[in-house]
C-alpha atoms as a PDB file:
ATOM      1  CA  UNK A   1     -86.863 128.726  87.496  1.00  0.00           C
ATOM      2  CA  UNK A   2     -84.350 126.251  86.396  1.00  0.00           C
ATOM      3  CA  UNK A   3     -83.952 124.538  83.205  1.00  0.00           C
ATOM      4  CA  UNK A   4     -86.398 121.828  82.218  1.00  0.00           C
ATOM      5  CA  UNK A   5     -84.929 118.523  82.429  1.00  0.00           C
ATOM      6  CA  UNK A   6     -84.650 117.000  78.682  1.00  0.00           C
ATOM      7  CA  UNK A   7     -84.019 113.418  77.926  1.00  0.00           C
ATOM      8  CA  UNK A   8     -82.297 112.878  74.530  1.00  0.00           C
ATOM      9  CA  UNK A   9     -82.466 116.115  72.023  1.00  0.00           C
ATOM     10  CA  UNK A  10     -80.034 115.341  68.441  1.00  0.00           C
ATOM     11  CA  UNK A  11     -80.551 118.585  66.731  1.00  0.00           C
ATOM     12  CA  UNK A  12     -79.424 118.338  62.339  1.00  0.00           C
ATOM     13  CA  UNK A  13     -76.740 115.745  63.394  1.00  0.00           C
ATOM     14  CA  UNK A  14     -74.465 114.673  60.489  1.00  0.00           C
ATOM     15  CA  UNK A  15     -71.813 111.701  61.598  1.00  0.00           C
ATOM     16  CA  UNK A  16     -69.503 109.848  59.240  1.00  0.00           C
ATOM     17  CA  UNK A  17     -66.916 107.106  59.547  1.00  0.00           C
ATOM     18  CA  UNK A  18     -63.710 107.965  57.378  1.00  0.00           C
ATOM     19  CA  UNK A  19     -63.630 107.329  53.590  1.00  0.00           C
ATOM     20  CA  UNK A  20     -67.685 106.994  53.477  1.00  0.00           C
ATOM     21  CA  UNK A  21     -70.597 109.403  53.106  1.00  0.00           C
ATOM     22  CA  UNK A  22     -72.610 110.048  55.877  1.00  0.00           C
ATOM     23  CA  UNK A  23     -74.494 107.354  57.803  1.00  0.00           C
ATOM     24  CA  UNK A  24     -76.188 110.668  59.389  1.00  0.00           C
ATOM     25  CA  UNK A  25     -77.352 113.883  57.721  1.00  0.00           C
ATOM     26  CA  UNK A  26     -79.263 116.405  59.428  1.00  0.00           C
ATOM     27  CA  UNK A  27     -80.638 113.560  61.752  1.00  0.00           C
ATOM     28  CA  UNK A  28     -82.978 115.136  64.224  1.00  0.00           C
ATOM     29  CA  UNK A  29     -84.677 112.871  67.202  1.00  0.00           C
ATOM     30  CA  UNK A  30     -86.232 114.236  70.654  1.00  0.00           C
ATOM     31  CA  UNK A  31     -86.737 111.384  73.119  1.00  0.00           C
ATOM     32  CA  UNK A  32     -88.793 112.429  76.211  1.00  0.00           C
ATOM     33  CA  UNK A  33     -87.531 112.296  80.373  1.00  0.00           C
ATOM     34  CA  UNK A  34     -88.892 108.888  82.053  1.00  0.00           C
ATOM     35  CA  UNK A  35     -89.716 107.552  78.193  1.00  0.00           C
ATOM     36  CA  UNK A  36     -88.911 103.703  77.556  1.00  0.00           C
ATOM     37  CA  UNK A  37     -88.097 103.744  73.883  1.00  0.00           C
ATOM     38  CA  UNK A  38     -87.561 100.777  71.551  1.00  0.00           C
ATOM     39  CA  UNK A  39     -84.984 101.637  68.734  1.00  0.00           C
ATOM     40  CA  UNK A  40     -85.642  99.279  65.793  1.00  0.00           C
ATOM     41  CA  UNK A  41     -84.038  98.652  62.167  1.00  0.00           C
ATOM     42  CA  UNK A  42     -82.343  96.496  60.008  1.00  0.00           C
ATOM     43  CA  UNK A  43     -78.513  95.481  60.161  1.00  0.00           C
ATOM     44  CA  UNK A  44     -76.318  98.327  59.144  1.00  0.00           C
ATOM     45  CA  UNK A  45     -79.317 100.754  59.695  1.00  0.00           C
ATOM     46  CA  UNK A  46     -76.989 102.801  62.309  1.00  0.00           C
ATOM     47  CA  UNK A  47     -78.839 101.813  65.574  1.00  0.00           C
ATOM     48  CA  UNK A  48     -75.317 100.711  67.304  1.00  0.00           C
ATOM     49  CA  UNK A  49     -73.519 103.782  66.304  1.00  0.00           C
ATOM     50  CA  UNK A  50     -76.145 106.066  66.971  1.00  0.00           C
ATOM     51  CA  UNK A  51     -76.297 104.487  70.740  1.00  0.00           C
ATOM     52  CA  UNK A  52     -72.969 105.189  70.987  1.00  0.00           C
ATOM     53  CA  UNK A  53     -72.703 108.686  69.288  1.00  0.00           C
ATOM     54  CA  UNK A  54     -75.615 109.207  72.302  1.00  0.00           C
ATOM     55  CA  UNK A  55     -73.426 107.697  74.824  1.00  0.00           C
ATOM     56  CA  UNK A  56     -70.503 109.846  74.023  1.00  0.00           C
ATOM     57  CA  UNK A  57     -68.370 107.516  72.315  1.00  0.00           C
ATOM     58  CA  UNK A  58     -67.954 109.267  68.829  1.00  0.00           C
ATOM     59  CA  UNK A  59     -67.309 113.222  68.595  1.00  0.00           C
ATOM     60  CA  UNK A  60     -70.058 114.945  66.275  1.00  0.00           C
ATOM     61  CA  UNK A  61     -69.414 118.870  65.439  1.00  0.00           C
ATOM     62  CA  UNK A  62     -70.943 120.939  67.812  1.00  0.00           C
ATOM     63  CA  UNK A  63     -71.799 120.915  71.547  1.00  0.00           C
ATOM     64  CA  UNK A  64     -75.397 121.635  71.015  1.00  0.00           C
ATOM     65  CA  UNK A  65     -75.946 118.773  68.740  1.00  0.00           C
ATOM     66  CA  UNK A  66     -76.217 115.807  70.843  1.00  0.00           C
ATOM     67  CA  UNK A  67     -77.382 117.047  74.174  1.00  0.00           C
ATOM     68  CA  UNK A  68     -78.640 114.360  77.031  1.00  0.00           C
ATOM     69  CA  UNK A  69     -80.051 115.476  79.928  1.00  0.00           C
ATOM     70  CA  UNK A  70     -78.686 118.861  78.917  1.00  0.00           C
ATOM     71  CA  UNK A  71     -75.601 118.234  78.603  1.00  0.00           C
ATOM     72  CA  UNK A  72     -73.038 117.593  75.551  1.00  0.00           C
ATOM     73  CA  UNK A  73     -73.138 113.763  75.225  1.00  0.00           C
ATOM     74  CA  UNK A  74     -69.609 114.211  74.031  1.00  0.00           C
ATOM     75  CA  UNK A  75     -67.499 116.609  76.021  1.00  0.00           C
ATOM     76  CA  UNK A  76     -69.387 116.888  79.078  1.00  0.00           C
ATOM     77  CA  UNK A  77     -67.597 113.977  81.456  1.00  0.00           C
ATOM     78  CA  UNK A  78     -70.088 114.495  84.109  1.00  0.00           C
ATOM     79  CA  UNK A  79     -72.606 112.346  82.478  1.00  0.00           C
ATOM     80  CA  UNK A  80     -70.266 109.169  82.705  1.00  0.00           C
ATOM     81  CA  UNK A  81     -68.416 109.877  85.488  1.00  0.00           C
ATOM     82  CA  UNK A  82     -71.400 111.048  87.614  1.00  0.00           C
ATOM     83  CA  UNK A  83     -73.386 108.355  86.322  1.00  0.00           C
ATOM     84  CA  UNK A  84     -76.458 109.736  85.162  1.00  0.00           C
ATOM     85  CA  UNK A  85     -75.737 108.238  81.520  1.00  0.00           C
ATOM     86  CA  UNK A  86     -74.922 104.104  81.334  1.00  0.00           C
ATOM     87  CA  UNK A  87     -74.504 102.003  77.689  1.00  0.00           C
ATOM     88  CA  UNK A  88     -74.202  98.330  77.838  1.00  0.00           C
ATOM     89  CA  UNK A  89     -73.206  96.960  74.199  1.00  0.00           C
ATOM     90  CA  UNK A  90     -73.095  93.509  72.907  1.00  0.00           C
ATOM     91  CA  UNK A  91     -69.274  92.743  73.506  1.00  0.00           C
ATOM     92  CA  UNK A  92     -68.141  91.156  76.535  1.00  0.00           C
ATOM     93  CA  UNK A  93     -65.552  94.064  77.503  1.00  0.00           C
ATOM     94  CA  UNK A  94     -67.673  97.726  77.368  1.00  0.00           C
ATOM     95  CA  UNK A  95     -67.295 101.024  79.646  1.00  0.00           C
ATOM     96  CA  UNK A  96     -69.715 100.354  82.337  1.00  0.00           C
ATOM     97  CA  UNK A  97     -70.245 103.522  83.540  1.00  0.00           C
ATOM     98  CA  UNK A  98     -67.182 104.802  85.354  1.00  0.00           C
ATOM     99  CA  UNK A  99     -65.224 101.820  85.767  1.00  0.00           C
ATOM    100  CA  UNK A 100     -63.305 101.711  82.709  1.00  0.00           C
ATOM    101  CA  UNK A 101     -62.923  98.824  80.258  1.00  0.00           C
ATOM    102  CA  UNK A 102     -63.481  95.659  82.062  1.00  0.00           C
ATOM    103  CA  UNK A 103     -62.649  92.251  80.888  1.00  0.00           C
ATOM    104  CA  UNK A 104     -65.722  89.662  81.978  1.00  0.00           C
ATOM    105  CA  UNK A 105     -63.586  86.199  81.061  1.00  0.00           C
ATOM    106  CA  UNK A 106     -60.631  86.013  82.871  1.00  0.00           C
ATOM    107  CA  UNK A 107     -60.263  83.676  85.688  1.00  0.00           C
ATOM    108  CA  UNK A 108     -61.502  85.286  88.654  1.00  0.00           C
ATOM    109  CA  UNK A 109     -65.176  85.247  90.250  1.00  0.00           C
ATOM    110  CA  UNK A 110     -68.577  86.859  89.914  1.00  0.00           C
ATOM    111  CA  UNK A 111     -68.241  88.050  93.357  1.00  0.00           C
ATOM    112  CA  UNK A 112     -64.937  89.390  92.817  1.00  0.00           C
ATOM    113  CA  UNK A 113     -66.334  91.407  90.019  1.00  0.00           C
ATOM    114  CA  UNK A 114     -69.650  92.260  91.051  1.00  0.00           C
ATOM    115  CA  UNK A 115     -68.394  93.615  95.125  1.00  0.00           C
ATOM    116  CA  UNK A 116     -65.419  95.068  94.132  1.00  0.00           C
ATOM    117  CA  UNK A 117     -67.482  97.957  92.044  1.00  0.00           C
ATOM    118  CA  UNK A 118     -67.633 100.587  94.634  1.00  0.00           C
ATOM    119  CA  UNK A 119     -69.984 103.136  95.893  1.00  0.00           C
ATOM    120  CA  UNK A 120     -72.778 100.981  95.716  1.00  0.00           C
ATOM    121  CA  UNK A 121     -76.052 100.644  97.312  1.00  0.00           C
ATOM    122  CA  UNK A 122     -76.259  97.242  98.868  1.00  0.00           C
ATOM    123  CA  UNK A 123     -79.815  96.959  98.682  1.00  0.00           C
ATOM    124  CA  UNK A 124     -79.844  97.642  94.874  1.00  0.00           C
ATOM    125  CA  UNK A 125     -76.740  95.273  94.731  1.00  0.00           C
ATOM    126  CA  UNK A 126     -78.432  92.348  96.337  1.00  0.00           C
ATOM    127  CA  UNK A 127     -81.445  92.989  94.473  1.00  0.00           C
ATOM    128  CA  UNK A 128     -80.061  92.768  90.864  1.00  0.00           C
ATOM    129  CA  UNK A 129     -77.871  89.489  92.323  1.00  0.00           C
ATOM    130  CA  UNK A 130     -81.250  87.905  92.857  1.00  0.00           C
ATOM    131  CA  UNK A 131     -83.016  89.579  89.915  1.00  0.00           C
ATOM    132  CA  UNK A 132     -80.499  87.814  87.451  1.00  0.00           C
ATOM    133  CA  UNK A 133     -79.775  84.651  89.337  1.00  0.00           C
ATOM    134  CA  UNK A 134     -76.278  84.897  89.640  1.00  0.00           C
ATOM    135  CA  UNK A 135     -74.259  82.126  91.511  1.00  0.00           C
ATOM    136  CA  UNK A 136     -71.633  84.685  93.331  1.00  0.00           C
ATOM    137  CA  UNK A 137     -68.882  81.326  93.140  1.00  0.00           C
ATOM    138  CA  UNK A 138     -68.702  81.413  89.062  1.00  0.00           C
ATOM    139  CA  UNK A 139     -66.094  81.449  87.791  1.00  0.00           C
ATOM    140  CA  UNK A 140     -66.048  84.269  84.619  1.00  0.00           C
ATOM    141  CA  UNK A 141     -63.894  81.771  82.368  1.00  0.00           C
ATOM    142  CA  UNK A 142     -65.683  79.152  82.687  1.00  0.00           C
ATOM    143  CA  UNK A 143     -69.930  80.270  82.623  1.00  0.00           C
ATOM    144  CA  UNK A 144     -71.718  80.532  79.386  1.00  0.00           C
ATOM    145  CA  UNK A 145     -72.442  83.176  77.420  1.00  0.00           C
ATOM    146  CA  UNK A 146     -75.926  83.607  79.096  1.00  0.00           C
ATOM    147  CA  UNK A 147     -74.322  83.429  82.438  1.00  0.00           C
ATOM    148  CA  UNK A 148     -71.534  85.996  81.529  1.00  0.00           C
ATOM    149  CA  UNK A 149     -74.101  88.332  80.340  1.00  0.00           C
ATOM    150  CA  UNK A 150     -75.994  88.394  83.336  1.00  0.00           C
ATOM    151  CA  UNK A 151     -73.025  89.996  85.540  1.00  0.00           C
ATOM    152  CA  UNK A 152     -72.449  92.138  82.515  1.00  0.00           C
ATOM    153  CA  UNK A 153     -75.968  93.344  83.352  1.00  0.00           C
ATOM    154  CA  UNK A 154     -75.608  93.435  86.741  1.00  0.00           C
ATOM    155  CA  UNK A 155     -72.453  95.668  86.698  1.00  0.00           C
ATOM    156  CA  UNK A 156     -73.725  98.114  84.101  1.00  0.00           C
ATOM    157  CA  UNK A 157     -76.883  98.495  86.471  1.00  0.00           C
ATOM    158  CA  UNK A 158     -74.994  98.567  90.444  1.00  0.00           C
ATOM    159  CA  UNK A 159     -75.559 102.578  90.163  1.00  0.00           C
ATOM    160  CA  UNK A 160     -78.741 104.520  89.601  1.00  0.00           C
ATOM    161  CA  UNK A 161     -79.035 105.697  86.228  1.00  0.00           C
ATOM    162  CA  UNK A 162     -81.026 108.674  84.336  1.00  0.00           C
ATOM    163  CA  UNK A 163     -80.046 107.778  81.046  1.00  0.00           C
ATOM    164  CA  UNK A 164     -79.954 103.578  80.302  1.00  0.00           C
ATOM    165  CA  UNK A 165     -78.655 103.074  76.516  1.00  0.00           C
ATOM    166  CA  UNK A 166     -79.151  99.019  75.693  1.00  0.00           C
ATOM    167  CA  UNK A 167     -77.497  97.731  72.494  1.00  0.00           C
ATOM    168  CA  UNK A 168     -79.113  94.079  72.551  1.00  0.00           C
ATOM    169  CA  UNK A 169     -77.736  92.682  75.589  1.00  0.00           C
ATOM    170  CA  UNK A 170     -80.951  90.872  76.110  1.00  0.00           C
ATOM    171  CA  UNK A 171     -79.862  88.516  72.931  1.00  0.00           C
ATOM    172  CA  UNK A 172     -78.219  85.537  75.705  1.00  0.00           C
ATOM    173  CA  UNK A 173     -80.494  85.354  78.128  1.00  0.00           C
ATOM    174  CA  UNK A 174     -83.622  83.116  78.647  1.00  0.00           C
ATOM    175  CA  UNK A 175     -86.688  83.720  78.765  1.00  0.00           C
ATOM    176  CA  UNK A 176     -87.599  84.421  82.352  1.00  0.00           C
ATOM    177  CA  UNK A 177     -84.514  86.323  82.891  1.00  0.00           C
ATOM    178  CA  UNK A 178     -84.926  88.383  80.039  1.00  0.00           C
ATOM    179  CA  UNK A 179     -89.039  89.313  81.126  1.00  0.00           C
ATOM    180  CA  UNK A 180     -87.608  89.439  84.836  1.00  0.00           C
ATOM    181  CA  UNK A 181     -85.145  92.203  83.476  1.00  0.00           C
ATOM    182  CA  UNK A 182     -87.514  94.309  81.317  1.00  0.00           C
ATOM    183  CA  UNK A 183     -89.898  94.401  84.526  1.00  0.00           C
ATOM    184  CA  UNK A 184     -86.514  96.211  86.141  1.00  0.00           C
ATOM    185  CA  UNK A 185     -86.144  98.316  83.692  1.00  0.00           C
ATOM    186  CA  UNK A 186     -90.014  99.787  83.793  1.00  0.00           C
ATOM    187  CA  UNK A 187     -89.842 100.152  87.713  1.00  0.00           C
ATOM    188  CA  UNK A 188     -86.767 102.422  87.034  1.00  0.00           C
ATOM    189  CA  UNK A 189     -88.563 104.946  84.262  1.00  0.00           C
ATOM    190  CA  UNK A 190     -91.539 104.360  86.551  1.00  0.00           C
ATOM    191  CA  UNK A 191     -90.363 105.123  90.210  1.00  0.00           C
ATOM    192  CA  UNK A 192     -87.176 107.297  89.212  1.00  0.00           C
ATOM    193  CA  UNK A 193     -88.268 108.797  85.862  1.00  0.00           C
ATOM    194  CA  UNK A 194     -84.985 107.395  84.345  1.00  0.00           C
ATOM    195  CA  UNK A 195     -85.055 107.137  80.616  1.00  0.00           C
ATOM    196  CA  UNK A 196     -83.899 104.049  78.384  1.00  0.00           C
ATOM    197  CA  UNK A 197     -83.457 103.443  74.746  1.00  0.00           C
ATOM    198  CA  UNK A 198     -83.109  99.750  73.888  1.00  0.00           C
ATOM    199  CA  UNK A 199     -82.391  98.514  70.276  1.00  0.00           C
ATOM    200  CA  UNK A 200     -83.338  95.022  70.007  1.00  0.00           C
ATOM    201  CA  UNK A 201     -84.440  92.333  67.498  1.00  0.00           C
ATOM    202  CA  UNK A 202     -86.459  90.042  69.831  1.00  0.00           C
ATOM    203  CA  UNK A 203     -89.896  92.253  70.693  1.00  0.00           C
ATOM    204  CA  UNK A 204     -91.497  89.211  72.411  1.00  0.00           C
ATOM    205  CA  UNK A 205     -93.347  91.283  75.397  1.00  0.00           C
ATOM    206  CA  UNK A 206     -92.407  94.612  73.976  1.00  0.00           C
ATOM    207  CA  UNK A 207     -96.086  95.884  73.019  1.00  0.00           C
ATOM    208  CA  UNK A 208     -97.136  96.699  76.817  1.00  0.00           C
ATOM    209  CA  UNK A 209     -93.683  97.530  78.055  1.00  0.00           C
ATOM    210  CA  UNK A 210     -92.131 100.435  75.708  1.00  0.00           C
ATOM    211  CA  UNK A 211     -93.725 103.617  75.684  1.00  0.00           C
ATOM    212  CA  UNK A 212     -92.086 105.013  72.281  1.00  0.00           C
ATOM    213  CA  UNK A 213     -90.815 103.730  69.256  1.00  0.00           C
ATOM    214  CA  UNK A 214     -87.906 105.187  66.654  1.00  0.00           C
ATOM    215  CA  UNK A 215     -87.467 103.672  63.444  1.00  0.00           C
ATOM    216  CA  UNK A 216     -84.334 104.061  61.398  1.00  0.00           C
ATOM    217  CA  UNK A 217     -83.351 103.197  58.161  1.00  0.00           C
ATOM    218  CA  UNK A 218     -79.870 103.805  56.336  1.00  0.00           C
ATOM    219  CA  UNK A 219     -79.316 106.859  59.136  1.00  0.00           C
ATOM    220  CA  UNK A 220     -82.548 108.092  58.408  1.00  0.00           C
ATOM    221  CA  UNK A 221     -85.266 108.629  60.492  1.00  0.00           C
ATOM    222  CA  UNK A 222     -88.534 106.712  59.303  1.00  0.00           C
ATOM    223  CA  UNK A 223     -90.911 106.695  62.612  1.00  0.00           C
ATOM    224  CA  UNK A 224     -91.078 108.035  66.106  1.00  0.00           C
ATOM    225  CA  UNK A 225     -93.987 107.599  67.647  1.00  0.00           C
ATOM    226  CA  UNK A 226     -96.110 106.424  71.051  1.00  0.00           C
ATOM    227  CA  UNK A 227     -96.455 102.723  70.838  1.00  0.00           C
ATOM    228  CA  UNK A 228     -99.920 103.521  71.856  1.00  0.00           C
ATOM    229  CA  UNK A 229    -100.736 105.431  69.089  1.00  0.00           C
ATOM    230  CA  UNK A 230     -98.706 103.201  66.403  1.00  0.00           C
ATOM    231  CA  UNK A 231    -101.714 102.042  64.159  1.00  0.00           C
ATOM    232  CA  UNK A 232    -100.441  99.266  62.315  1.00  0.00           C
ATOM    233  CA  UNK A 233    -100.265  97.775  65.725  1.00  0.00           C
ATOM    234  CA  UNK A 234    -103.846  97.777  66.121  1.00  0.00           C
ATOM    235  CA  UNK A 235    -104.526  95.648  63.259  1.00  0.00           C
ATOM    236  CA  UNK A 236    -101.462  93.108  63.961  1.00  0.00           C
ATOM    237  CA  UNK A 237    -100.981  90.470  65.899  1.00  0.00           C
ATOM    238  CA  UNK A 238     -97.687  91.328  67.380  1.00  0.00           C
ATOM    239  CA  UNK A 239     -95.171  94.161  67.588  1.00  0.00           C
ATOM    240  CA  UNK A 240     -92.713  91.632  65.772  1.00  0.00           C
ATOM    241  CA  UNK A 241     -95.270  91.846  62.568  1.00  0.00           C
ATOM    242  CA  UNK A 242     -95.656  95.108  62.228  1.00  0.00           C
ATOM    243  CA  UNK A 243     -91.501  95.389  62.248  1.00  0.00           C
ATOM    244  CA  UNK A 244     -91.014  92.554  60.097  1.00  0.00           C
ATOM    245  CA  UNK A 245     -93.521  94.458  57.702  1.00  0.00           C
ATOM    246  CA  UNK A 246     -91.618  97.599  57.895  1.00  0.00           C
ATOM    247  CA  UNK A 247     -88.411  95.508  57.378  1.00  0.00           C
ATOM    248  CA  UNK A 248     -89.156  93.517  54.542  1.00  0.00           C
ATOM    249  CA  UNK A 249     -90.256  96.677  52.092  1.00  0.00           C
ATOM    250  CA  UNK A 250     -86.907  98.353  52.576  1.00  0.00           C
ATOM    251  CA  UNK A 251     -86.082 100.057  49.805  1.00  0.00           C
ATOM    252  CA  UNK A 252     -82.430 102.360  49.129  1.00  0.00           C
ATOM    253  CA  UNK A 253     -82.828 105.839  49.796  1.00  0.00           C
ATOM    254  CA  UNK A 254     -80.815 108.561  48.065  1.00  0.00           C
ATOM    255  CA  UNK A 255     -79.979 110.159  51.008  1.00  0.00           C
ATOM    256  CA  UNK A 256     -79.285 114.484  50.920  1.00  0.00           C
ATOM    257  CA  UNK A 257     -75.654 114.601  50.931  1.00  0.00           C
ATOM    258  CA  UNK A 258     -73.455 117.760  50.995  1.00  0.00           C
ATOM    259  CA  UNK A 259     -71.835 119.299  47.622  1.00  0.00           C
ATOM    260  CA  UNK A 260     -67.946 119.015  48.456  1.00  0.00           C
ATOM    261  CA  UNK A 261     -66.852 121.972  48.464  1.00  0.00           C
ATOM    262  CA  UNK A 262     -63.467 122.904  45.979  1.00  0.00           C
ATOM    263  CA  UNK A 263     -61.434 123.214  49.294  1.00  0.00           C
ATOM    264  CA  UNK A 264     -63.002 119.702  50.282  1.00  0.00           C
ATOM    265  CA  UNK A 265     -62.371 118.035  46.985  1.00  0.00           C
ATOM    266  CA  UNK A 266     -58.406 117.572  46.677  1.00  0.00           C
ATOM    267  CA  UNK A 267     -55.997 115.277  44.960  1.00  0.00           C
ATOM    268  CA  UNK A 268     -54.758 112.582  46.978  1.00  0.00           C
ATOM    269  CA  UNK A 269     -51.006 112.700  47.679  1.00  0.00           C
ATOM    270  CA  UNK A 270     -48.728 109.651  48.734  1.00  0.00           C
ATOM    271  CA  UNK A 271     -48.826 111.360  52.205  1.00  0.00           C
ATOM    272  CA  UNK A 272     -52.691 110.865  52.678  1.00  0.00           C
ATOM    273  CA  UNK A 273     -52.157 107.439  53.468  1.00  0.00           C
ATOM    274  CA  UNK A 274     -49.447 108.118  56.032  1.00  0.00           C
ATOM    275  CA  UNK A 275     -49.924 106.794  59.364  1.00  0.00           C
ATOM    276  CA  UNK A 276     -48.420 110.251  60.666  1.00  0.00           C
ATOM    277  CA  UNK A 277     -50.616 112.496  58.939  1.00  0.00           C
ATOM    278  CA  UNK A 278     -52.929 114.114  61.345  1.00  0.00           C
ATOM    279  CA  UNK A 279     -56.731 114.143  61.333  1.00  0.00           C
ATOM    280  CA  UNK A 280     -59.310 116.412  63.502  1.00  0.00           C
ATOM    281  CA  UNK A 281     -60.152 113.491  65.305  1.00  0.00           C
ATOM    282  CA  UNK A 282     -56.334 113.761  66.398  1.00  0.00           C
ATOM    283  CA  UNK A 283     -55.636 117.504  66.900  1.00  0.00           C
ATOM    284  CA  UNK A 284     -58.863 117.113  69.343  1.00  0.00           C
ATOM    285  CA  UNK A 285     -56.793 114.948  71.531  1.00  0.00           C
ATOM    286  CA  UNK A 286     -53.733 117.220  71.690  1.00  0.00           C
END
């Protein structure tokens, strides 16, 4: 028998960014094949960076720590490069899948962007074209923001996925374009048993269309849970309330954070501020 198929597994993850303590500290999550899971918190909670420690974007410790479809998100390329893993961020210039770092303003058209991905199912092509109502003649300097997000969209979704990551790239579209594209996004889990995780702060619609829920707070995990089974949504109005509930009692956490050891703990030296002296994140390069 082969091996089961997981989704997302993060197994006592602990992440930092230089000169801080941890955002994450033995953060554990397990997100199910085909699930559509809505990944919510405050500014600063660590949604964006854990999307992109999932998407293989920051080095953790460990291949076993961040596995997605059972694979390191980190060091195995395949997931990228074959495509079963996509992130779409917020910024106008993001790794879609394979094709590198692409710039989505200069002066050149939608068309020109959108045909010359290759390897691509026309069918699926034409269908996202007409799913976002994009005018193939735009011109990528001159659209709006809501317009330039659309072929954003588009290009990050030309190729099958198994693994969507969204970092609110809903937050320029309308209304009917944004509804239009979560409709998408449930056929895919749906028909293909693809698997997304979408952090958002607009949850207009969201109550019928996610499956799961993860709630983090300062890099900790608060909730994960079915939607169906969420019980403060049974007495609330919205999805929305029930967040803005959560939200709005906040309070700090003293998070668990590792005794330094004597080796860790050293005085500082005119050389630790060098821009030659070399780090881990360095001698993993060489």
């Amino acid at each position: 028998m082969g091996e089961e198929l997981c989704g997302i597994q993060v197994n006592g993850m602990q992440f930092e960014y230089e000169i801080q303590n941890p955002l994450f500290f033995e953060f554990n999550l397990n997100i199910s094949p085909g699930s559509r899971c809505l990944l919510v918190g405050s500014n600063g909670s660590g949604k964006t960076t854990l999307l992109r420690i999932l998407a293989g974007k920051h080095m953790v410790g460990g291949r076993d720590v961040v596995r997605v479809l059972n694979c390191s998100a980190f060091h195995d390329t395949k997931l990228v490069c074959g495509g079963d893993l996509a992130y779409l961020g917020e910024s106008w210039s993001k790794t879609v899948g394979s094709a590198g770092e692409i710039p989505l303003q200069g002066d050149f058209s939608a068309e020109h962007m959108i045909f010359g991905v290759e390897g691509v199912d026309p069918i699926r092509r034409e269908k996202l074209i007409e799913l976002l109502d994009i005018d193939l003649q735009w011109r990528m300097h001159k659209v709006s923001d809501g317009q330039r997000r659309r072929v954003q969209i588009c290009l990050g979704l030309l190729h099958p996925f198994k693994v969507l990551l969204l970092d609110e790239v809903t937050v320029d579209l309308d209304v009917v374009a944004r509804m239009d594209l979560l409709d998408f996004f449930k056929e895919e889990c749906e028909q293909r048993g693809a698997t997304i995780v979408y952090a958002t702060h607009i949850f207009d619609g969201l109550e019928t269309w996610a499956t799961d829920l993860v709630y983090i707070q300062e890099g900790t995990l608060k909730r994960q849970e079915k939607l169906s089974e969420l019980k403060e949504l049974k007495g609330s109005p919205n999805l929305l309330s029930v967040v803005e509930i959560w939200l709005r009692s906040e309070t700090k956490i003293e998070k668990k954070i590792p005794v330094k050891t004597a080796v860790q703990v050293k005085k500082s030296s005119p050389f630790d501020a060098s821009p030659f002296r070399s780090s881990r994140h360095m001698a993993f390069y060489r």
